[in-house]
Structures are given as structure tokens and as C-alpha cells.
C-alpha atoms as a PDB file:
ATOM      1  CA  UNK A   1      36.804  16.637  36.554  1.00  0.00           C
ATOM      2  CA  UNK A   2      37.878  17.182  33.265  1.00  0.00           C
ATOM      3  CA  UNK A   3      36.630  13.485  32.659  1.00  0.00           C
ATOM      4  CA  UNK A   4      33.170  14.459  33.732  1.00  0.00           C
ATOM      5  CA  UNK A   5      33.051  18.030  31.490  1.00  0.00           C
ATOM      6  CA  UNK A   6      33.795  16.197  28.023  1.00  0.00           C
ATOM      7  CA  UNK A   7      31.020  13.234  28.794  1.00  0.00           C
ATOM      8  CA  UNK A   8      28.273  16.670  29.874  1.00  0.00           C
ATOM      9  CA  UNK A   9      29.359  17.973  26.166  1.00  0.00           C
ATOM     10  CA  UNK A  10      29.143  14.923  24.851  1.00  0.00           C
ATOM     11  CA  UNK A  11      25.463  14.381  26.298  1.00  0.00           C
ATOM     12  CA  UNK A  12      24.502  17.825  25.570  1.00  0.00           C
ATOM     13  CA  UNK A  13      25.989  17.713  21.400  1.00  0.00           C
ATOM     14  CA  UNK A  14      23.939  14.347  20.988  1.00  0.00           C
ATOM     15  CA  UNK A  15      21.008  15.838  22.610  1.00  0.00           C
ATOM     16  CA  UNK A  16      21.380  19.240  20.628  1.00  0.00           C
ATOM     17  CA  UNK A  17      21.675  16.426  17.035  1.00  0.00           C
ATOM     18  CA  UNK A  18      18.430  14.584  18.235  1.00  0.00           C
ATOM     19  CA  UNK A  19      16.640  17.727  18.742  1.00  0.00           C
ATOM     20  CA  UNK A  20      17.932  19.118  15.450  1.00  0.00           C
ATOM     21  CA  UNK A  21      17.020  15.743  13.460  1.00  0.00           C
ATOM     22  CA  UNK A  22      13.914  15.792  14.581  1.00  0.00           C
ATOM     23  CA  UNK A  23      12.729  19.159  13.433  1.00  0.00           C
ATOM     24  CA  UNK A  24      14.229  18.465  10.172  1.00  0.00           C
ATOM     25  CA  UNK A  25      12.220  15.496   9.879  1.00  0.00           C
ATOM     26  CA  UNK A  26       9.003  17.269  11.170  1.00  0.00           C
ATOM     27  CA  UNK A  27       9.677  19.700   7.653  1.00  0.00           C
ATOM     28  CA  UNK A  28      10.321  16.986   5.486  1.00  0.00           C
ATOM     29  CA  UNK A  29       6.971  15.361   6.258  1.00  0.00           C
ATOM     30  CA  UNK A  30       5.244  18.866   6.152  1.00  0.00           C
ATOM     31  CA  UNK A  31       6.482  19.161   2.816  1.00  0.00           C
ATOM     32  CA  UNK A  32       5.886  15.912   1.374  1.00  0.00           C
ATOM     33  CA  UNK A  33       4.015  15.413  -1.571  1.00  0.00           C
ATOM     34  CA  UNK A  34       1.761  12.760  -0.329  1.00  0.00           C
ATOM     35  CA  UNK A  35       0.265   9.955  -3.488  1.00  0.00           C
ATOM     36  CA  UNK A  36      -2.134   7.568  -3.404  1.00  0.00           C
ATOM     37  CA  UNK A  37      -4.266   5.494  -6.280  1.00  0.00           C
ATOM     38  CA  UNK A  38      -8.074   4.393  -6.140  1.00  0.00           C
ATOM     39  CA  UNK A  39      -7.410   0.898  -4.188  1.00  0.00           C
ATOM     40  CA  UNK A  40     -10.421   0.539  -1.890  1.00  0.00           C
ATOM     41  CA  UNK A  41     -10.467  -0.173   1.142  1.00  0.00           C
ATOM     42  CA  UNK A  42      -7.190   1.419   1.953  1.00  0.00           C
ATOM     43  CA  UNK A  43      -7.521   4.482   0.030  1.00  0.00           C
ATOM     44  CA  UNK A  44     -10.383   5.974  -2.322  1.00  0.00           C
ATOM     45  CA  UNK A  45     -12.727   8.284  -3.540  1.00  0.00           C
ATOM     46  CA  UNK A  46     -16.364   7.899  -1.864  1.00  0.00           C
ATOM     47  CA  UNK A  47     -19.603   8.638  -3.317  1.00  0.00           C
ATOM     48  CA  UNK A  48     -19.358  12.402  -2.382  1.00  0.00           C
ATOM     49  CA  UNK A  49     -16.382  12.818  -3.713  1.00  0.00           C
ATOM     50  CA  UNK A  50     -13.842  12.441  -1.325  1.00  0.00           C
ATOM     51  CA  UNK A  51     -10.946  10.922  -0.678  1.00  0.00           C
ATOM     52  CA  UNK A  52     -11.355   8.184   2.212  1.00  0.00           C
ATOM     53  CA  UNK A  53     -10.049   4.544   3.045  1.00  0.00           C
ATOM     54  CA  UNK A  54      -8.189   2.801   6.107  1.00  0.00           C
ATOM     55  CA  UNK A  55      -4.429   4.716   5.024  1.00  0.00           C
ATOM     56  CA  UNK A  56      -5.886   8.093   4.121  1.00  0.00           C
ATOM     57  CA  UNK A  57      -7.528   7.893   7.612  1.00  0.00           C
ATOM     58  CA  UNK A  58      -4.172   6.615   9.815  1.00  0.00           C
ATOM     59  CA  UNK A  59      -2.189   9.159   7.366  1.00  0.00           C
ATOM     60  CA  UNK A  60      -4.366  12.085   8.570  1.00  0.00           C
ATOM     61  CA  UNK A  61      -4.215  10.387  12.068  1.00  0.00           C
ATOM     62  CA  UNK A  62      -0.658  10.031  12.161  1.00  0.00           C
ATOM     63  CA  UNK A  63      -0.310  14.009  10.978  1.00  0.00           C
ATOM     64  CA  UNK A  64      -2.598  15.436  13.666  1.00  0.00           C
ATOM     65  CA  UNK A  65      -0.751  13.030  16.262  1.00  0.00           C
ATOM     66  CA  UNK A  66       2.564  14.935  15.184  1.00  0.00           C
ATOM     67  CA  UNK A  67       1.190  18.196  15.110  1.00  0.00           C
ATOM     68  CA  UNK A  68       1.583  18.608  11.163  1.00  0.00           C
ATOM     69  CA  UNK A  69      -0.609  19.979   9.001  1.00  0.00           C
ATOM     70  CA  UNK A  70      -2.500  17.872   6.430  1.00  0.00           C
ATOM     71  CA  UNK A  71      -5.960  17.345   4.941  1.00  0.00           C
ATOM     72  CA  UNK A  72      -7.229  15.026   1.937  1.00  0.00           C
ATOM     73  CA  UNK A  73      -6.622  18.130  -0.248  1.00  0.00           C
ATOM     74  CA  UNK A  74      -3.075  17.951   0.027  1.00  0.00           C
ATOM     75  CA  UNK A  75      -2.995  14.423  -1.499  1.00  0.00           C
ATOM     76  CA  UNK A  76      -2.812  13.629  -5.202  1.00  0.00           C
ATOM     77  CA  UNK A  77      -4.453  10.807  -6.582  1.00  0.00           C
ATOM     78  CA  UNK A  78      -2.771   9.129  -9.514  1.00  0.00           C
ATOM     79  CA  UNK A  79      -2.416   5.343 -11.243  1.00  0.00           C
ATOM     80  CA  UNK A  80      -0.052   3.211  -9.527  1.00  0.00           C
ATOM     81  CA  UNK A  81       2.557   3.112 -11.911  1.00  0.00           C
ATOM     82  CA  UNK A  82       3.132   6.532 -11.621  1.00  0.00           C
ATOM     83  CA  UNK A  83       2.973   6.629  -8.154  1.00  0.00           C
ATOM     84  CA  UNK A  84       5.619   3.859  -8.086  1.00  0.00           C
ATOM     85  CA  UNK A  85       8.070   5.632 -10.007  1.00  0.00           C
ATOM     86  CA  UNK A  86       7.926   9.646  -8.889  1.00  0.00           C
ATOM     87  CA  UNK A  87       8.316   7.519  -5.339  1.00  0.00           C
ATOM     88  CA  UNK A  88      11.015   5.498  -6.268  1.00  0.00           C
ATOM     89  CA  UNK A  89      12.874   8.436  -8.374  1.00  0.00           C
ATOM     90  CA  UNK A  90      12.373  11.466  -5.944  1.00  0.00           C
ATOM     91  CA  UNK A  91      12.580  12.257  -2.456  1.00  0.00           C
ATOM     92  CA  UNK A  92       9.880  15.057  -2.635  1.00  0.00           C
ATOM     93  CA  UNK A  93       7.128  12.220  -2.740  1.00  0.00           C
ATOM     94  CA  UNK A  94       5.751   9.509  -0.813  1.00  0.00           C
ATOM     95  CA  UNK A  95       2.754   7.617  -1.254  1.00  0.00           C
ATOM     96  CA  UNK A  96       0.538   4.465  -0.257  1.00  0.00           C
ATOM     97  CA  UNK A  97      -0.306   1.584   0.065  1.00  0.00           C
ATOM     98  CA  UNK A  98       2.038  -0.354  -0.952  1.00  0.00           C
ATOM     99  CA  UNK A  99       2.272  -4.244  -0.283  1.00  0.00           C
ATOM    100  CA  UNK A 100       5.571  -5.194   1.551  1.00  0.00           C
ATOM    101  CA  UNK A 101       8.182  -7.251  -0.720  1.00  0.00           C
ATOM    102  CA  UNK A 102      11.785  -8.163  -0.392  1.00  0.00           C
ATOM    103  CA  UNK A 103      12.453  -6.439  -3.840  1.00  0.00           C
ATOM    104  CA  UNK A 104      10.427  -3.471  -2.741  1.00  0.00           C
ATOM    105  CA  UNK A 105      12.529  -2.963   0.651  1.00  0.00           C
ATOM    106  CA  UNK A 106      14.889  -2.779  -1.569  1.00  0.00           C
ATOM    107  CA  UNK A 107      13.577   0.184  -3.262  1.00  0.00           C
ATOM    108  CA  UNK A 108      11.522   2.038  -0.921  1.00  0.00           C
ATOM    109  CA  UNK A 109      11.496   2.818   3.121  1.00  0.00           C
ATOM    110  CA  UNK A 110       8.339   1.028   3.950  1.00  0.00           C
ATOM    111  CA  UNK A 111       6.446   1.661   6.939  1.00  0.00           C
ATOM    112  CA  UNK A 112       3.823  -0.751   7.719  1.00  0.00           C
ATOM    113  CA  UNK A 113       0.365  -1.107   9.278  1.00  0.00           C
ATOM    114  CA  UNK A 114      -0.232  -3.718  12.088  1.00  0.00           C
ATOM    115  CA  UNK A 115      -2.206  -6.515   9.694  1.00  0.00           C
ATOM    116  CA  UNK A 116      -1.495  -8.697   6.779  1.00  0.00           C
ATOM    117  CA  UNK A 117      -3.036  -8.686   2.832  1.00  0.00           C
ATOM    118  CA  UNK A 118      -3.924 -11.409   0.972  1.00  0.00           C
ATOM    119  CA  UNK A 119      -3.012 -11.692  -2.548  1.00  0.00           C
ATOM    120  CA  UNK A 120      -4.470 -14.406  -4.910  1.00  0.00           C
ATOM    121  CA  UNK A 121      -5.358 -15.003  -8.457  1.00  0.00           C
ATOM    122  CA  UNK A 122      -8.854 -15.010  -9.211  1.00  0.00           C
ATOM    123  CA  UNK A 123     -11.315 -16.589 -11.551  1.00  0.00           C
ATOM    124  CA  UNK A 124     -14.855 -16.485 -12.533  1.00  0.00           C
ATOM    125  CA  UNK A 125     -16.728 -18.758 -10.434  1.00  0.00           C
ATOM    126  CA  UNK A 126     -18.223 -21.198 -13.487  1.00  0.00           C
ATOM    127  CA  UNK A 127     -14.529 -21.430 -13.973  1.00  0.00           C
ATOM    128  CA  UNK A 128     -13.316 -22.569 -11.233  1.00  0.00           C
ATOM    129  CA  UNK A 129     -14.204 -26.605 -11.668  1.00  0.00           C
ATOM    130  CA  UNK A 130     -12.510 -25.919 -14.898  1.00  0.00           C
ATOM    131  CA  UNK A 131      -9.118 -24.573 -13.848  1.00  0.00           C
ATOM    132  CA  UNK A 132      -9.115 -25.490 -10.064  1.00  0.00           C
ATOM    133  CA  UNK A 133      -6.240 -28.156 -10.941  1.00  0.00           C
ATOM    134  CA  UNK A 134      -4.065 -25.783 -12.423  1.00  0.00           C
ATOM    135  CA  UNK A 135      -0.810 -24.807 -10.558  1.00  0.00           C
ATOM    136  CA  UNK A 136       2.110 -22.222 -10.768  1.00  0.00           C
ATOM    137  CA  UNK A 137       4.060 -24.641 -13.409  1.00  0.00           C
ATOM    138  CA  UNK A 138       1.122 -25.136 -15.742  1.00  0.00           C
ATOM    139  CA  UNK A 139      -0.607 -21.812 -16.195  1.00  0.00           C
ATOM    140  CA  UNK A 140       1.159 -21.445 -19.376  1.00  0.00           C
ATOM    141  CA  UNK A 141      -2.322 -21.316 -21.551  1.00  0.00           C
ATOM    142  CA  UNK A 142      -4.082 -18.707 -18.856  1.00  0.00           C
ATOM    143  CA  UNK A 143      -4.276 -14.755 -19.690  1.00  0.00           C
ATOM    144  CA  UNK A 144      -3.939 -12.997 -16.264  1.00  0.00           C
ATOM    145  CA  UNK A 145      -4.921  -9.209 -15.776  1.00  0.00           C
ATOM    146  CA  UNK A 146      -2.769  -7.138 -13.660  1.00  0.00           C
ATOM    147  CA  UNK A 147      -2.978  -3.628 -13.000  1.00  0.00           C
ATOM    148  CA  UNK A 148       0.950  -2.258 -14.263  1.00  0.00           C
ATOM    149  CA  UNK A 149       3.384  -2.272 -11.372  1.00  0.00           C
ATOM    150  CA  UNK A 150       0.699  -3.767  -8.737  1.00  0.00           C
ATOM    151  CA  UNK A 151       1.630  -6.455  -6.410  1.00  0.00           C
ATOM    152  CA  UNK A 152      -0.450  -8.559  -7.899  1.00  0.00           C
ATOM    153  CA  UNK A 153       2.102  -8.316 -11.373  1.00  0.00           C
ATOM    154  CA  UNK A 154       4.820  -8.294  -9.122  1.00  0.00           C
ATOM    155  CA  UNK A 155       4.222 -11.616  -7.728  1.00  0.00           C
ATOM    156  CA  UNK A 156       3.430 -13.425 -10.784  1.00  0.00           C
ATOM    157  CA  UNK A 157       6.905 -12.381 -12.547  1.00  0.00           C
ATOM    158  CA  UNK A 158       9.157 -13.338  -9.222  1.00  0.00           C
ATOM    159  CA  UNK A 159       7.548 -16.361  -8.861  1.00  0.00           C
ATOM    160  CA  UNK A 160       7.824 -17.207 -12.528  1.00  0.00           C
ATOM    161  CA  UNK A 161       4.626 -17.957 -12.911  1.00  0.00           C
ATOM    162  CA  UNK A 162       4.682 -18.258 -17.222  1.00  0.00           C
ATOM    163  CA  UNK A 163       0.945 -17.296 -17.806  1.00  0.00           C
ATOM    164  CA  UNK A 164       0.767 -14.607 -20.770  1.00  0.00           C
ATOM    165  CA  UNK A 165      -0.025 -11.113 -18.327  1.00  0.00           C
ATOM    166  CA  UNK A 166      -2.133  -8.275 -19.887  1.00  0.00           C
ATOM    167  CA  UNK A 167      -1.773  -4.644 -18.152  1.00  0.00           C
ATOM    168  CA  UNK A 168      -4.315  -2.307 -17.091  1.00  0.00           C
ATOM    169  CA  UNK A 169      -4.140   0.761 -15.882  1.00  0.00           C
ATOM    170  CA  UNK A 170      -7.090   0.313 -12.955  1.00  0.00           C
ATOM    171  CA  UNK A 171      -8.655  -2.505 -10.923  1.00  0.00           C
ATOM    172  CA  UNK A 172     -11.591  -1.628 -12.855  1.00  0.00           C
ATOM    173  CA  UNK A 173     -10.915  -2.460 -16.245  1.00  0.00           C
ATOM    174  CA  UNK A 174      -9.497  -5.504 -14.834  1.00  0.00           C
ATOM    175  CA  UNK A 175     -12.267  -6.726 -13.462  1.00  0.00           C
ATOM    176  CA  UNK A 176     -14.345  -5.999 -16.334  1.00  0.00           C
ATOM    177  CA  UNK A 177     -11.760  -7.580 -18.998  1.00  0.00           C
ATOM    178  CA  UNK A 178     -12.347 -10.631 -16.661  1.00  0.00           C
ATOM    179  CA  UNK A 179     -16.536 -10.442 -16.676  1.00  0.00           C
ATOM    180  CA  UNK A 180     -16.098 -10.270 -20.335  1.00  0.00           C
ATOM    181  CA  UNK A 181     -13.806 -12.864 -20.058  1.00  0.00           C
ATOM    182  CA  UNK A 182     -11.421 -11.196 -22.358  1.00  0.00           C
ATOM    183  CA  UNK A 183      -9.013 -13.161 -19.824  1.00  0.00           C
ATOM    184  CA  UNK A 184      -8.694 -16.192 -17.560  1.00  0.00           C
ATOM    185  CA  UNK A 185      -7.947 -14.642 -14.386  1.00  0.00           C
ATOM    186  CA  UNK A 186      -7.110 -11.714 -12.213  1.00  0.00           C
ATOM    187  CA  UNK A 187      -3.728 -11.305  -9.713  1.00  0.00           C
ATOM    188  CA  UNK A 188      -4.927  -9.036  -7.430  1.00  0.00           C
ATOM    189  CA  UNK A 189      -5.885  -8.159  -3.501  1.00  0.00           C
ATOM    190  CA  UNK A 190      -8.560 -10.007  -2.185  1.00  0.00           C
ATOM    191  CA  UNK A 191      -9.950  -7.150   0.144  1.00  0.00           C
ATOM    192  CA  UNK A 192     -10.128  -4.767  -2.895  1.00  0.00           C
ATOM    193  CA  UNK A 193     -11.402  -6.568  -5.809  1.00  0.00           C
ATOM    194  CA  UNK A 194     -14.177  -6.916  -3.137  1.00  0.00           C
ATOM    195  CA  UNK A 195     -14.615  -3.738  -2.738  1.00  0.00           C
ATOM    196  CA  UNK A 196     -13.867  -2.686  -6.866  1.00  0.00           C
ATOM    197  CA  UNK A 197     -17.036  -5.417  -7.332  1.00  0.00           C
ATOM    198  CA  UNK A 198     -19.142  -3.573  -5.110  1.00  0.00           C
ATOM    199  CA  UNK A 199     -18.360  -0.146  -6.459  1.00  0.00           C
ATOM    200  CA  UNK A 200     -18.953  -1.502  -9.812  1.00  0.00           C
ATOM    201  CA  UNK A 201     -21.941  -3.041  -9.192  1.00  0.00           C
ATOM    202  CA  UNK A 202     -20.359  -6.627  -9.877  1.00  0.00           C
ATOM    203  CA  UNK A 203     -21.936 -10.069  -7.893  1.00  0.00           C
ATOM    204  CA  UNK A 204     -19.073 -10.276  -5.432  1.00  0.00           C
ATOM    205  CA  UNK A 205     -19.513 -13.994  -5.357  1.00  0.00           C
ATOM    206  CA  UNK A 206     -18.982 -14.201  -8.938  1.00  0.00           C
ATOM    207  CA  UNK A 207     -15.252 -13.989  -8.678  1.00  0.00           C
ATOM    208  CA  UNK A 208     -13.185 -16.493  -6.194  1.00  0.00           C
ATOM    209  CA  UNK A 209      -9.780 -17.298  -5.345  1.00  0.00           C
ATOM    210  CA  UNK A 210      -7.980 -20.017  -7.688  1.00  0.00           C
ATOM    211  CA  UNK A 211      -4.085 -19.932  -6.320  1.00  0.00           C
ATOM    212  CA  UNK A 212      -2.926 -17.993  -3.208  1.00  0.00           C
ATOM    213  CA  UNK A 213       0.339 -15.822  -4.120  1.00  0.00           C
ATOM    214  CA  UNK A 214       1.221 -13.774  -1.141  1.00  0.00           C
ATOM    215  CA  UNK A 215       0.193 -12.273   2.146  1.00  0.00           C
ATOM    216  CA  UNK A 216       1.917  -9.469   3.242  1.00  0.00           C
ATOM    217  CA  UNK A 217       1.623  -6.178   4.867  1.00  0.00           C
ATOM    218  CA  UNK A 218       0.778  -2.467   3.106  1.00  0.00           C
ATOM    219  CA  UNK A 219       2.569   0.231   4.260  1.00  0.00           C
ATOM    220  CA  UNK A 220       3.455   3.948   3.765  1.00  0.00           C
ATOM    221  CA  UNK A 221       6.318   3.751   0.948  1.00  0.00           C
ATOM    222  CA  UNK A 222       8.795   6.624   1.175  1.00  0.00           C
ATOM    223  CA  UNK A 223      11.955   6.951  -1.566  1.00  0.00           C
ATOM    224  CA  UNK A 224      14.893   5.050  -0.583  1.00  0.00           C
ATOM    225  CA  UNK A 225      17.486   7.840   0.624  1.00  0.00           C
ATOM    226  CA  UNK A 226      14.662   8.916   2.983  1.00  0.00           C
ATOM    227  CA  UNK A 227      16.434  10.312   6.257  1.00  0.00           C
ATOM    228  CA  UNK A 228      16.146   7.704   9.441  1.00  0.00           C
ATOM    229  CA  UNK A 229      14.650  10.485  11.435  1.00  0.00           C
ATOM    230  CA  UNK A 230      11.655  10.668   9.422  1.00  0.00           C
ATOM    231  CA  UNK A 231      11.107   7.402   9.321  1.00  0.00           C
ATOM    232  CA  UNK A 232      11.795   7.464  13.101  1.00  0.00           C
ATOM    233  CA  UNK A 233       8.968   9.853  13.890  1.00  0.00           C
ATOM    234  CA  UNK A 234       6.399   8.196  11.276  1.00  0.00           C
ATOM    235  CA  UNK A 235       7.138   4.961  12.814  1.00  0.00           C
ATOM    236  CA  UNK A 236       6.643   6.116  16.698  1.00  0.00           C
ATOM    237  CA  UNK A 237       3.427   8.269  15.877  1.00  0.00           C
ATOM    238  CA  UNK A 238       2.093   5.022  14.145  1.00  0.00           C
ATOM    239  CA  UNK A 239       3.203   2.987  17.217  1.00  0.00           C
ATOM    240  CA  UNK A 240       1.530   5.016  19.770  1.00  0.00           C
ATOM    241  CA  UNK A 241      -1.395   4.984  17.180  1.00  0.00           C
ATOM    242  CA  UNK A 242      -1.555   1.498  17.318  1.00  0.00           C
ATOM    243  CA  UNK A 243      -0.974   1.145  20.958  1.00  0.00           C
ATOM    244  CA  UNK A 244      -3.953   3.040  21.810  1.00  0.00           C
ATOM    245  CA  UNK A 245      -6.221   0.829  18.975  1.00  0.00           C
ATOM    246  CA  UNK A 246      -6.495   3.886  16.870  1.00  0.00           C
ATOM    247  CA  UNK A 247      -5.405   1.574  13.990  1.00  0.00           C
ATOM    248  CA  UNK A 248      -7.730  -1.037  14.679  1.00  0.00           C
ATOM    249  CA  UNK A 249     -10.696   1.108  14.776  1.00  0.00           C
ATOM    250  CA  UNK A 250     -10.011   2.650  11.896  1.00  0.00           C
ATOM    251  CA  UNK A 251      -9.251  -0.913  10.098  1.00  0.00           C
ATOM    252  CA  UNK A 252     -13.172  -2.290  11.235  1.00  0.00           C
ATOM    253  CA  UNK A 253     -14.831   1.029  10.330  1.00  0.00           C
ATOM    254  CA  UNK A 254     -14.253  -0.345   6.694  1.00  0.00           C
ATOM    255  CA  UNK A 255     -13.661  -3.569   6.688  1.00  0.00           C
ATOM    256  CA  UNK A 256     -16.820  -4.473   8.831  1.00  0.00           C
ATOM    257  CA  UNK A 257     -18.986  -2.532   6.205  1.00  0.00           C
ATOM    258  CA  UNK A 258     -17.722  -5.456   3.966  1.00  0.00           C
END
């Protein structure tokens, strides 16, 4: 009898923990400080000036699923590099997208969405005859534009690929350093230098793919020490999300206008 007491209290503590976890995670995500960059598709500012994209929408999604309070005003839009770092540095902030990596597991709680990115660097299409034999081991001579502490950067230095890299601080004047052809190529996301053509007013078949570096997922990046609770309850919300094909509606209602 005494047996069957201390297993009810044990029950009853972990239940009481769970219960109390979760309501501490449901105030840490009300009072995150949510970031984001201009990285069409996944998260932008539209013509009217506001903030849209396929992770802004399952972000809001994923809020109103929990019951949490959030709206596009609420999110700060910043360059990527300093999104990366107030991220990485405090646990006050989380932001997206962010391409998956085994370094940036590392670094971050990452919380994907069900479908894959393609990275690749890019070229000018008169240039492509030109430089279609080149390789990872012989792009010494090539200047590649990256946007500072993209994936696209990120994937040229751990694959020691030696081509001289110039930083930007947007997709934007990327692109436009390469239409000038102030450099060879670009390292960047498929899907969005699409889009950053577009927006810019740029022939999007103009610029193709010369060497495939990555594909990988983007996700919701949240500092390291971020409490497994709150990454618990992100990660079911997104689930049942997905489950339902939330995620995938969301995904064609941009992609589709491509």
C-alpha cells in the first residue's frame, strides 16, 4: 500500500513538472524577440510594406496554434549577420530562416520546416560555357559574392573551396556586383536569388547554377541554452501544423507564384 502511495506521488510530481515546464515555455516564446532578414520567399517585405514570406506565415501560424500572441509588428527585421550573432549570443532572441548545418547545430536549437533548400553557386549565363569545367579544387582565380554569415559563405569556407570571397551585406548588392560583373559568381539559395531577380527587376534566366554546394533544410534558429520545453512545444505545434498540410499550403502560396 505504501508501494502504491509513493508511485501516485511520483505520477502526480512529474505531472505537476510537465505542467509547470510547459507554461514556462509558453512565456519564453511570448517574450521572444523574434528576427528575421529580407530573404524572399521565406521571409520579406511586400510591395505594401509588409512583412510576408513562407516562415513569417508558419511563425504566425504556429503562435495562433499555441494560443500566443504575435503579429508581423512584433518582428524586427535586420541583416543576417546581426541576426546570427544577437541569436547565437542571447537567449532573449530567436530568429529565421536559417539553413540547417552540422556546425550550426552546434550553435543554435534549430527547428525545421518539412522541405529541403538548394544551395549553388551561380554565374551569368554567357559565362557559363566559359567556367562550366571549373570544380571545387580549381576555383582559385573566381571572385564569389556572399552575403556575410549566409549559408551560402558558410559552405564555401567548410568545403575549402579557395576562390577569393567578397562580402555583402544583402542579396541585392550581390546580385548586382555580379550583373556588373564586379565578380565571377554568386553562393547563394536558388529559391531566393529567384525571387531577389524578380524584385529587382533582373532577367531571372540570366543567372544559372554552375556547382551545387548543399541542400538542406531552413528552420527556426533559437540560442543554444534554449530550454527543451520550448523547443518541445514549437516542435509539436509545427507537427500538428504539418500534419494537417498547413505547411504545405503555405509553402505553394509562394512558391507557385514563382
Amino acid at each position: 500500500m505504501i508501494y502504491r502511495s509513493f508511485i501516485f506521488i511520483l505520477i502526480l510530481f512529474s505531472s505537476l513538472v510537465t505542467a509547470n515546464d510547459e507554461i514556462e515555455a509558453r512565456q519564453t516564446l511570448a517574450n521572444y524577440q523574434w528576427l528575421t532578414e529580407d530573404y524572399p520567399p521565406y521571409n520579406y517585405i511586400n510591395e505594401n510594406g509588409q512583412l510576408v514570406g513562407i516562415f513569417t506565415d508558419v511563425l504566425l501560424l504556429v503562435y495562433k496554434e499555441l494560443n500566443i500572441k504575435l503579429t508581423v509588428d512584433d518582428i524586427h527585421i535586420m541583416p543576417w549577420a546581426r541576426l546570427y550573432r544577437n541569436v547565437e549570443t542571447n537567449q532573449a532572441f530567436a530568429g529565421f530562416s536559417m539553413v540547417s548545418t552540422i556546425e550550426r547545430e552546434k550553435d543554435f536549437r534549430l527547428i525545421s520546416l518539412p522541405f529541403l533548400t538548394k544551395i549553388s553557386i551561380m554565374v551569368l549565363k554567357e559565362r557559363r560555357e566559359e567556367l562550366k569545367n571549373s570544380s571545387s579544387e580549381n576555383f582559385d582565380n573566381l571572385t564569389i559574392a556572399v552575403v556575410r554569415q549566409d549559408i551560402g559563405k558558410h559552405l564555401l569556407d567548410i568545403r575549402n573551396i579557395k576562390a577569393k570571397q567578397v562580402e555583402t551585406t544583402s542579396a541585392l548588392s550581390m546580385l548586382q556586383m555580379l550583373m556588373h560583373k564586379r565578380v565571377d559568381a554568386i553562393a547563394y539559395e536558388e529559391d531566393v536569388t529567384t525571387y531577389q531577380m524578380n524584385k529587382g527587376g533582373i532577367d531571372t534566366k540570366s543567372i544559372v547554377p554552375l556547382y551545387f554546394l548543399n541542400e538542406s533544410y531552413s528552420t527556426f534558429a533559437f540560442n543554444k541554452n534554449t530550454p527543451e520545453a520550448v523547443v518541445q512545444l514549437f516542435s509539436e505545434a509545427l507537427e500538428r501544423l504539418h500534419e494537417r498540410g498547413a505547411i504545405t499550403k503555405i509553402r505553394e502560396k509562394y512558391l507557385d507564384n514563382q
